[in-house]
Protein backbone atom coordinates (compact mmCIF):
# COMPACT_ATOMS: atom_id res chain seq x y z
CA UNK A 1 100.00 116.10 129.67
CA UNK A 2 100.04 113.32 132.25
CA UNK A 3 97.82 111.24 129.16
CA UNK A 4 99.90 112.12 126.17
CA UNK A 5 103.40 110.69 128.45
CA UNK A 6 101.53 107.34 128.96
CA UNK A 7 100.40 107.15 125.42
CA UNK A 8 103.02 108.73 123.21
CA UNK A 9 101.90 106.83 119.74
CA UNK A 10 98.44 107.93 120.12
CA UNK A 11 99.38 111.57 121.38
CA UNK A 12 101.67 112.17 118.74
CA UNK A 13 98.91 111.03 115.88
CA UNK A 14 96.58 113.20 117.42
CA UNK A 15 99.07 115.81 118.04
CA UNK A 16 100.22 115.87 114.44
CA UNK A 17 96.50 116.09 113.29
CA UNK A 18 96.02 118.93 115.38
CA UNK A 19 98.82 121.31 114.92
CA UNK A 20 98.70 123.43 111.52
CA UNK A 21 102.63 122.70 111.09
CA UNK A 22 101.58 119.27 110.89
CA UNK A 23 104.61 117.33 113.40
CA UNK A 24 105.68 117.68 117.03
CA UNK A 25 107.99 120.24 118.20
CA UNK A 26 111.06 119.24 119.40
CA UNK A 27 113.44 120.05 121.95
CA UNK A 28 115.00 122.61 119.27
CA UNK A 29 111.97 124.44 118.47
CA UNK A 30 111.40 126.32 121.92
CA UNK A 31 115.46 126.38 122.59
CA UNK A 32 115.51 129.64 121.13
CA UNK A 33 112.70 131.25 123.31
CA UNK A 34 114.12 130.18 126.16
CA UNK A 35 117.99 131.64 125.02
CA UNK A 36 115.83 134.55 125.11
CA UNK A 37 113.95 134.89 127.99
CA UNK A 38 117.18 133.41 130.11
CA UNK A 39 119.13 136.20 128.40
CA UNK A 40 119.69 140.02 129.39
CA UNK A 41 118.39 141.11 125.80
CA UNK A 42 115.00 139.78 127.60
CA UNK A 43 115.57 142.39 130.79
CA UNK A 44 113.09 145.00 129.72
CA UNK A 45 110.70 141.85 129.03
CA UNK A 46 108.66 141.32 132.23
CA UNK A 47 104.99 139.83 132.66
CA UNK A 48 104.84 138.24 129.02
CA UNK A 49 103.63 134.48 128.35
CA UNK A 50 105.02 133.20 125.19
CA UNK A 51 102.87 130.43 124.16
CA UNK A 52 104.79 128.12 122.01
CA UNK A 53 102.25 125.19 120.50
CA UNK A 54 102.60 124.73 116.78
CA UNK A 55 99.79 127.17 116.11
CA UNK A 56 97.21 124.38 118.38
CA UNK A 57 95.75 127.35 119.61
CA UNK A 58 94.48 129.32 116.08
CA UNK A 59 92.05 126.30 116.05
């Protein structure tokens, strides 16, 4: 992470090339995980790791 903050052109055209949605997420994309997980709706939820990449990990 510590590379792709220094270099954010290069990360981000990497990044894109990478991810099957094809573009960075953005603040807005993981809000609604986190609502979630911060909410009581999430209070039977315990132990879980919700990875949220764009789909970087199916390849």
């Amino acid at each position: 992470m510590t590379f792709c903050a220094t270099i954010p052109t290069w990360c981000a055209i990497i990044g894109k090339r990478e991810l099957l949605q094809n573009r960075i997420g953005s603040v807005d994309d993981l809000a609604g995980s986190v609502v979630y997980f911060a909410s009581d709706a999430a209070s039977f939820t315990t132990g879980e790791i919700l990875t949220i990449d764009g789909g970087m990990t199916l390849r």
